[in-house]
Protein backbone atom coordinates (compact mmCIF):
# COMPACT_ATOMS: atom_id res chain seq x y z
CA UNK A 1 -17.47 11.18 13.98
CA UNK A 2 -19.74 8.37 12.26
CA UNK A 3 -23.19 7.45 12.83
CA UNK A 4 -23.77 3.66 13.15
CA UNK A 5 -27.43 3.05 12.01
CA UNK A 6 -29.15 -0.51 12.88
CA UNK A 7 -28.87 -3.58 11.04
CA UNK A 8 -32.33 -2.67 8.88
CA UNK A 9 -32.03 0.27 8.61
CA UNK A 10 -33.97 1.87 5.18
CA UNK A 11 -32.03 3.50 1.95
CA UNK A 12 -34.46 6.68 2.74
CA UNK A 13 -33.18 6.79 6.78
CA UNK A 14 -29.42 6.99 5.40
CA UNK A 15 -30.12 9.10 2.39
CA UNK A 16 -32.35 12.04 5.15
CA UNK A 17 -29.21 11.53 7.48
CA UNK A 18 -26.64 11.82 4.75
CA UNK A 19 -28.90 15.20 2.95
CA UNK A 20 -28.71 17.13 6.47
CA UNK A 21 -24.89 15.88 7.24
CA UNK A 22 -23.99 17.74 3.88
CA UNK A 23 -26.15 20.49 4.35
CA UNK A 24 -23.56 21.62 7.23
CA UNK A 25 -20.58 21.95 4.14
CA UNK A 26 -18.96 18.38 5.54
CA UNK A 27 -18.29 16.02 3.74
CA UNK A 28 -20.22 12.17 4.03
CA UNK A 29 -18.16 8.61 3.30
CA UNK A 30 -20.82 5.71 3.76
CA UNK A 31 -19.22 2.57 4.46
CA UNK A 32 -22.28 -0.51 3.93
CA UNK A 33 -21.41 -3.88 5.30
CA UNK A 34 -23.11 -7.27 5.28
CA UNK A 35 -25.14 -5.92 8.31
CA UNK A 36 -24.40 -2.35 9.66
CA UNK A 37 -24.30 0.57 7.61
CA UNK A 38 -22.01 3.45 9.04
CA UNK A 39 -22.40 6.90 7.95
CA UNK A 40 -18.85 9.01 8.40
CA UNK A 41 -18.48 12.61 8.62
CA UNK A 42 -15.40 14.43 7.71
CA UNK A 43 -15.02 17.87 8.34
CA UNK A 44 -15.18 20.75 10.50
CA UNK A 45 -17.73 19.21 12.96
CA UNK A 46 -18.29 21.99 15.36
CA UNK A 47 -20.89 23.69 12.51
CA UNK A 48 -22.94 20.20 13.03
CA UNK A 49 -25.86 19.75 16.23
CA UNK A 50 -24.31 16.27 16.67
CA UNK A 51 -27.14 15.83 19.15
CA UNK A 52 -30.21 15.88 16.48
CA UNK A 53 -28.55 12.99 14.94
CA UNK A 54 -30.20 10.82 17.31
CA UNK A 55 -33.72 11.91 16.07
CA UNK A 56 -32.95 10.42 12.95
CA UNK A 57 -35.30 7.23 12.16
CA UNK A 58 -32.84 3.81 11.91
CA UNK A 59 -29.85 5.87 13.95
CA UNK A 60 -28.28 3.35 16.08
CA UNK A 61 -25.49 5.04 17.63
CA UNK A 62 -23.21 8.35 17.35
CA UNK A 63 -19.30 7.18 17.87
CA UNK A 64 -16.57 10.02 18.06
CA UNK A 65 -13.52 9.37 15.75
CA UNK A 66 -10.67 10.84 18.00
CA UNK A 67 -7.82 10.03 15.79
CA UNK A 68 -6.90 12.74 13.40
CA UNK A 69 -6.99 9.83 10.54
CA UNK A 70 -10.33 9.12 9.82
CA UNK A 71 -11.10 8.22 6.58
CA UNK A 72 -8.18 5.14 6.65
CA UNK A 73 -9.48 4.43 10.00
CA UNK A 74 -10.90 0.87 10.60
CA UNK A 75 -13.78 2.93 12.67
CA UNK A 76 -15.27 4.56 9.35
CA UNK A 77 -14.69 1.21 7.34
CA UNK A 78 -14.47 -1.80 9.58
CA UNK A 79 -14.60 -4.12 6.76
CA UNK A 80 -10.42 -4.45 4.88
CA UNK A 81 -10.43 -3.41 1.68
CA UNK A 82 -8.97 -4.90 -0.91
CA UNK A 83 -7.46 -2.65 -3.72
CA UNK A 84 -7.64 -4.08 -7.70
CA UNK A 85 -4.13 -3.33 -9.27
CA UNK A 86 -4.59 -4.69 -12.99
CA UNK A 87 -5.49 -8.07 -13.31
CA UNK A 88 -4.98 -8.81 -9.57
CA UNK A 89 -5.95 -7.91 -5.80
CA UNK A 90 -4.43 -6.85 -2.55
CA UNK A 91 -6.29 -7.48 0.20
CA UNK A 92 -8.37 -10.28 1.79
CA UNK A 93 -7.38 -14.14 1.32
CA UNK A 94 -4.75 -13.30 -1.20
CA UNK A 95 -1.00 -13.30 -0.49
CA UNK A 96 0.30 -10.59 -3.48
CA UNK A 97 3.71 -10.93 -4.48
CA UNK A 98 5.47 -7.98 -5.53
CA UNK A 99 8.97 -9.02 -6.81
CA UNK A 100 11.97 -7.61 -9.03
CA UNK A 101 14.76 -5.19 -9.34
CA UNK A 102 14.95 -1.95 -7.11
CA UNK A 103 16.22 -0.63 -10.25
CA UNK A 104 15.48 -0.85 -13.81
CA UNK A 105 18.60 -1.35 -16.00
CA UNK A 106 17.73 -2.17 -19.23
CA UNK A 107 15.29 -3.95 -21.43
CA UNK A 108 16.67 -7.05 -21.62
CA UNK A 109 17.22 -7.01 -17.91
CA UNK A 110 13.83 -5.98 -16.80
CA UNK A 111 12.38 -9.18 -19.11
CA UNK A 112 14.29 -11.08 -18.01
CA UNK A 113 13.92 -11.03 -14.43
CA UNK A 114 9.83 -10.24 -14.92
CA UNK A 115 9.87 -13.95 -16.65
CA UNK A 116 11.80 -15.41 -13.92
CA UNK A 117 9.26 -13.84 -11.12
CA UNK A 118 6.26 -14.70 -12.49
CA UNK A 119 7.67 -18.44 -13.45
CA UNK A 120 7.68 -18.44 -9.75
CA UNK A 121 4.43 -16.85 -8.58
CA UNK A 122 4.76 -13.45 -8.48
CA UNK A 123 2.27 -11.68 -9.73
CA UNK A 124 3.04 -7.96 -9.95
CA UNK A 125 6.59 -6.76 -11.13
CA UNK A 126 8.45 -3.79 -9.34
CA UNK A 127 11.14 -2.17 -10.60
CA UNK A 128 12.14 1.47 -10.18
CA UNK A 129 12.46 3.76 -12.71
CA UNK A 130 13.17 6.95 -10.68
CA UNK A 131 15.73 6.16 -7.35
CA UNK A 132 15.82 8.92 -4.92
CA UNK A 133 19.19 7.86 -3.57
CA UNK A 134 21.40 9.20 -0.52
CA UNK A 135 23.99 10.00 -3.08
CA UNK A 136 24.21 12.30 -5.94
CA UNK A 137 25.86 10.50 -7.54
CA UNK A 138 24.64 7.37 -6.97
CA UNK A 139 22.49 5.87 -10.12
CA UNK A 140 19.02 8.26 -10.30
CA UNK A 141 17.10 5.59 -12.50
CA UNK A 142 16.61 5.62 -16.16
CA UNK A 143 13.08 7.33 -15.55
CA UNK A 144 10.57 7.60 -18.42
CA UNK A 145 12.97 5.24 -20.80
CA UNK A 146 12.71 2.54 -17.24
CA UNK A 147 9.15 3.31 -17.47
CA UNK A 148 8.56 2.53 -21.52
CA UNK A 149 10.57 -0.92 -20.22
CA UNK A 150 8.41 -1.86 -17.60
CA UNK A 151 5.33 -1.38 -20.21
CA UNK A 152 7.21 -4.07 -22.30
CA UNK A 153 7.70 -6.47 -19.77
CA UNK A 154 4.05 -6.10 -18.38
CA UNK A 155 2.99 -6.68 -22.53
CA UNK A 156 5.29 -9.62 -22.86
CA UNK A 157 4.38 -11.58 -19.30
CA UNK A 158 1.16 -9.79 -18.14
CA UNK A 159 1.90 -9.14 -15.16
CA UNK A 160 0.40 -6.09 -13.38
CA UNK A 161 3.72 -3.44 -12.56
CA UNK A 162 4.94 -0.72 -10.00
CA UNK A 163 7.43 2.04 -10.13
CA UNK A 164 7.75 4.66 -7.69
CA UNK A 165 7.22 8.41 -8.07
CA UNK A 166 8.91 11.75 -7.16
CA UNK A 167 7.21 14.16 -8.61
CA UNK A 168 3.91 15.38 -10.29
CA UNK A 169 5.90 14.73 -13.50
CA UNK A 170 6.71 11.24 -12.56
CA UNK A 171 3.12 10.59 -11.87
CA UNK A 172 1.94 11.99 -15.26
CA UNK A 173 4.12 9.70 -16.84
CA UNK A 174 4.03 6.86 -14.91
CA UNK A 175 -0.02 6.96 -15.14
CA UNK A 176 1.27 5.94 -19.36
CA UNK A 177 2.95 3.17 -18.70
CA UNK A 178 2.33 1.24 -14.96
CA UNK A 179 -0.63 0.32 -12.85
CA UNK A 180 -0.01 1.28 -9.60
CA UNK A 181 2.82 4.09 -8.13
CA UNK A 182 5.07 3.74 -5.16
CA UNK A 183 5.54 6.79 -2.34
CA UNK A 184 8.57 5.67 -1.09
CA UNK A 185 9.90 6.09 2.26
CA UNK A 186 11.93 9.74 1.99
CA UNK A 187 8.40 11.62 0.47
CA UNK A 188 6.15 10.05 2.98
CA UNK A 189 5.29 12.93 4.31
CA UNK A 190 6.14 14.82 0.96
CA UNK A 191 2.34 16.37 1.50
CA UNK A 192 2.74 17.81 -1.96
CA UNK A 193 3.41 14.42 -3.52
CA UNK A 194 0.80 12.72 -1.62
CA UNK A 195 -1.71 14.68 -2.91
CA UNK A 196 -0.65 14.64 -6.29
CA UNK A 197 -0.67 10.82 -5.80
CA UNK A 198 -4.78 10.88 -4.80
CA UNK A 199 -5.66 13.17 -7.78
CA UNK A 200 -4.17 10.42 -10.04
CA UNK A 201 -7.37 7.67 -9.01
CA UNK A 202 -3.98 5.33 -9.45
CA UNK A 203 -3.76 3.16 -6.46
CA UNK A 204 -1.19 3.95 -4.58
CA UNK A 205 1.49 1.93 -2.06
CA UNK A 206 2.76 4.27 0.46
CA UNK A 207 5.97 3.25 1.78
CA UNK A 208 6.48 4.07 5.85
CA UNK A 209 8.98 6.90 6.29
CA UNK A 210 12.21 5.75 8.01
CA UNK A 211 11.39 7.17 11.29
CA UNK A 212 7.44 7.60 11.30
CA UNK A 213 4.97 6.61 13.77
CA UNK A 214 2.06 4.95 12.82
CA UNK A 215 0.28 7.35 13.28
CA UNK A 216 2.23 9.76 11.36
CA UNK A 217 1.61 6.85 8.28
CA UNK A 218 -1.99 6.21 9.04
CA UNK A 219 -2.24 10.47 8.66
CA UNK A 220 -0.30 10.40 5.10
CA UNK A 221 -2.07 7.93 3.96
CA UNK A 222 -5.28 10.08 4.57
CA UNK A 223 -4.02 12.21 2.48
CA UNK A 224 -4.34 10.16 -0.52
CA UNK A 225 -7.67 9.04 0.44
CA UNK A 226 -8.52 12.82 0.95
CA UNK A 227 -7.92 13.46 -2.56
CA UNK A 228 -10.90 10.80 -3.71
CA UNK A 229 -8.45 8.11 -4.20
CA UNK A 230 -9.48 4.66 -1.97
CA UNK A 231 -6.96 2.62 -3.48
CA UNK A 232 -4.07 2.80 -0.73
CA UNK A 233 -1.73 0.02 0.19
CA UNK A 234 0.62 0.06 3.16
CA UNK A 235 4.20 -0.98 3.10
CA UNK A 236 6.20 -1.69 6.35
CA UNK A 237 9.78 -1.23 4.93
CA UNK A 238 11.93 -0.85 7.89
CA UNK A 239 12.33 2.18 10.47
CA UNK A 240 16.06 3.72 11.62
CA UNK A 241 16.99 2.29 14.95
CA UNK A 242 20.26 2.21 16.99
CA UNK A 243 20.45 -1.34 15.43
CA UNK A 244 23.31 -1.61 12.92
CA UNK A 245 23.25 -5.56 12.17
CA UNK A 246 20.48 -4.73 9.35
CA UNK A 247 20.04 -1.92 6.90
CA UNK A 248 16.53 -0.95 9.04
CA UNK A 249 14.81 -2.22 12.11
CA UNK A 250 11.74 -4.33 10.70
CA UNK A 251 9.00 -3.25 12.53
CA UNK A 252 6.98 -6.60 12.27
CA UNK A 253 4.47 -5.66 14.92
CA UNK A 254 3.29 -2.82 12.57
CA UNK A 255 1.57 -5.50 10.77
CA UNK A 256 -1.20 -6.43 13.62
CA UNK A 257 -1.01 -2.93 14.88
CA UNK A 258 -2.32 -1.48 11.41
CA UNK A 259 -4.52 -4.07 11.07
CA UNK A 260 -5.99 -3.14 14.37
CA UNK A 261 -6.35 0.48 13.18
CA UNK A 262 -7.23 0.74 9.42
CA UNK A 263 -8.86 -1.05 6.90
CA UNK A 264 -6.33 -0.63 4.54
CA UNK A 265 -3.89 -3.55 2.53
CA UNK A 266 -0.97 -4.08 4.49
CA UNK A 267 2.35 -5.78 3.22
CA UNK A 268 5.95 -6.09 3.81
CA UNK A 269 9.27 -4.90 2.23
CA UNK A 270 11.63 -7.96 3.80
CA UNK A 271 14.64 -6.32 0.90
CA UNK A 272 14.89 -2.84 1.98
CA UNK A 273 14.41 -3.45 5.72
CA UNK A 274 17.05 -6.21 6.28
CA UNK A 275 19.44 -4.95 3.67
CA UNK A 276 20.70 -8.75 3.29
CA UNK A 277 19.62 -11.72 0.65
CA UNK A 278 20.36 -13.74 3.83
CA UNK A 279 17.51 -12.60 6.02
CA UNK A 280 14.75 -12.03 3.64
CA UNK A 281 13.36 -15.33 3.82
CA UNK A 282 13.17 -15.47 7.66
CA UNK A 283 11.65 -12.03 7.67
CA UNK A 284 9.31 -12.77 4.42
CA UNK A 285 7.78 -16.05 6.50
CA UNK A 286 7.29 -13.92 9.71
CA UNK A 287 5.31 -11.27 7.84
CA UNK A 288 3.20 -13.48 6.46
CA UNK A 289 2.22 -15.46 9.44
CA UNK A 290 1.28 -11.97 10.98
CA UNK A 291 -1.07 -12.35 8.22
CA UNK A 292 0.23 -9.57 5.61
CA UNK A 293 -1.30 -9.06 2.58
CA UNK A 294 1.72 -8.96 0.20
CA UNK A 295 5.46 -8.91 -0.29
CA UNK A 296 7.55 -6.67 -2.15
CA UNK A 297 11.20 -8.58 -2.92
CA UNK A 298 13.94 -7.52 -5.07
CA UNK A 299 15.01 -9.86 -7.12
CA UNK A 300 18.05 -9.57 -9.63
CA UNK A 301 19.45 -11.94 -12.39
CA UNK A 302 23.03 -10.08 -11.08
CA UNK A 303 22.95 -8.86 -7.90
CA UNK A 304 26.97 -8.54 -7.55
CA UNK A 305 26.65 -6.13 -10.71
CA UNK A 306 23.23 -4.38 -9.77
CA UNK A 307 23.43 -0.61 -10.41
CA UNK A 308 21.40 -0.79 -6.65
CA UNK A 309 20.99 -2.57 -3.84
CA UNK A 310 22.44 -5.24 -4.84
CA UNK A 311 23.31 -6.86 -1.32
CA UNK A 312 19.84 -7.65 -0.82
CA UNK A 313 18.17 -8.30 -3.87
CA UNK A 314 17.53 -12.73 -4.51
CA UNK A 315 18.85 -14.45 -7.22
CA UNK A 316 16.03 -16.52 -9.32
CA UNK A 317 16.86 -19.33 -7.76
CA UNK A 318 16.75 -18.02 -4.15
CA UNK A 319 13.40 -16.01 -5.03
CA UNK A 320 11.47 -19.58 -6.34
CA UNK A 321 12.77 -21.23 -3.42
CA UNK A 322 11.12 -19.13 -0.88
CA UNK A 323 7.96 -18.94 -3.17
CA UNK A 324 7.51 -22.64 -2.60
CA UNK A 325 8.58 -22.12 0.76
CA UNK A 326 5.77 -19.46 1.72
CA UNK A 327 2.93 -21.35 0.55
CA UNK A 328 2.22 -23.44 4.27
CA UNK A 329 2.40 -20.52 5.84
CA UNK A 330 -0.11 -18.92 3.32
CA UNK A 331 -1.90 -21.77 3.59
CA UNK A 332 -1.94 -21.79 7.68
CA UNK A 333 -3.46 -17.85 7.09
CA UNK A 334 -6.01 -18.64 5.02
CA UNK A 335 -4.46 -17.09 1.78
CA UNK A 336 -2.97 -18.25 -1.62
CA UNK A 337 -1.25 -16.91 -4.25
């Protein structure tokens, strides 16, 4: 439920609503925009008279929520947010570019592909340090030694990094060494994990699970959020289909769809969803003129030796030319990078 209140209304109007909102045990998320404050209450809501609401002084309006999301929902927050990682943004006017290897391999490999991506425009460096594969024995990740790497190569180049997380451990030692943490697809709806993830204040980018709805996303993503922690960033990676000409089916109507639904940073994973160099350009353009925030690319300096994924992963050259290639269609969505 949230309470619109009108365009003037006083600090002391929301304050006395917000006072007798808590005084029922529920919780109170204001959201103030240029005009319209909205007052959002999260809780058990059959304890609150909804009805002497109303009465309040400045009360415009009294909107049910009836999506089971409702602090990610673009009804509690209709302005998008945009989430500070380090020394950049996601969000708003600003196409972020996530780029590098899906896994970390050594030192000298991590620099030099994080010199290469930011030579071309990315501006945050992924690289994973902990690979929940389909394999045992498939390579795991070098975990907190890929993590002391990707410290280095954020030192060296400044750029702002990711890694993804598995566990509570991972977290506590990725909140040493990166700036943001990845929930990849397979824990979306690890509830455990997500929760872990919104005690850690570290903003998060929550991967879609390979066969969730939206709404199932939208509702781990709340999660997060429940925990205190704002700073959430969607990533449309690909869902399982019948389809077996790519790795995933890339779901690039999730982009307007989300953005129809939540005010949260949406952006796309063109690598992992295709599962081919060859069509992550196509797909990269197309996300962005759906007007995505971000991209995340894997990029390798060898991707016919990568430890993994290396089928879809650009080389530097391929990666630079597609950077230059995005920028009209940035430009046509009002965004630059």
């Amino acid at each position: 439920m949230i309470v619109v209140m009108k365009p003037d209304a006083a600090d002391s109007s929301i304050q006395s609503i917000k006072q007798y909102i808590e005084s029922f045990q529920l919780q109170v998320h204001l959201s103030k925009g240029e005009e319209v404050t909205i007052i959002g209450i999260v809780g058990d809501k059959s304890k609150l008279p909804a009805e002497n609401l109303t009465s309040f002084k400045d009360v415009e309006k009294i909107v049910p929520i009836s999506e089971s999301y409702k602090l990610s929902n673009i009804k509690l927050h209709p302005e998008p947010t945009t989430v500070s990682v380090g020394n950049t943004t996601i969000g708003p006017g600003n196409l972020t570019i996530m780029a590098g290897p899906c896994a970390v391999e050594t030192e000298k490999q991590l620099l030099e592909i994080a010199h290469a991506v930011k030579a071309s425009g990315a501006t945050i460096l992924r690289g994973g340090a902990y690979k929940p594969r389909t394999s045992p024995y498939s390579f795991q990740g070098l975990e907190a030694e890929g993590l002391r790497y990707m410290q280095t190569a954020k030192q060296e180049t400044g750029l702002t990094t990711i890694c993804e997380v598995v566990s509570q451990e991972a977290i506590e030692a990725a909140e040493k060494y990166v700036d943001m943490i990845q929930i990849g697809a397979r824990n979306m709806q690890n509830f455990i994990l997500l929760k872990e993830a919104g005690r850690s204040g570290m903003p998060v980018l929550l991967k879609r699970g390979l066969c969730a709805t939206i709404d199932e996303w939208l509702n781990a993503a709340e999660y997060i959020i429940a925990e205190g922690n704002p700073n959430v960033v969607l990533c449309e990676r690909g869902i399982r289909t019948f389809e077996t000409a790519t790795r995933n089916t890339l779901d690039i109507s999730a982009v307007p769809v989300l953005k129809s639904k939540t005010h949260l940073p949406v952006i796309v994973d063109p690598s992992h969803s295709t599962g081919s160099y060859k069509y992550v350009a196509p797909m990269a353009k197309a996300a962005v003129a759906c007007d995505s925030d971000g991209l995340m690319i894997e990029v390798h300096n060898d991707p016919a030796n990568a430890l993994s994924d290396g089928p879809q992963s650009l080389t530097f050259k391929k990666f630079d030319a597609l950077c230059q290639e995005l920028k009209p269609f940035a430009k046509l969505v009002h965004r630059t990078f």
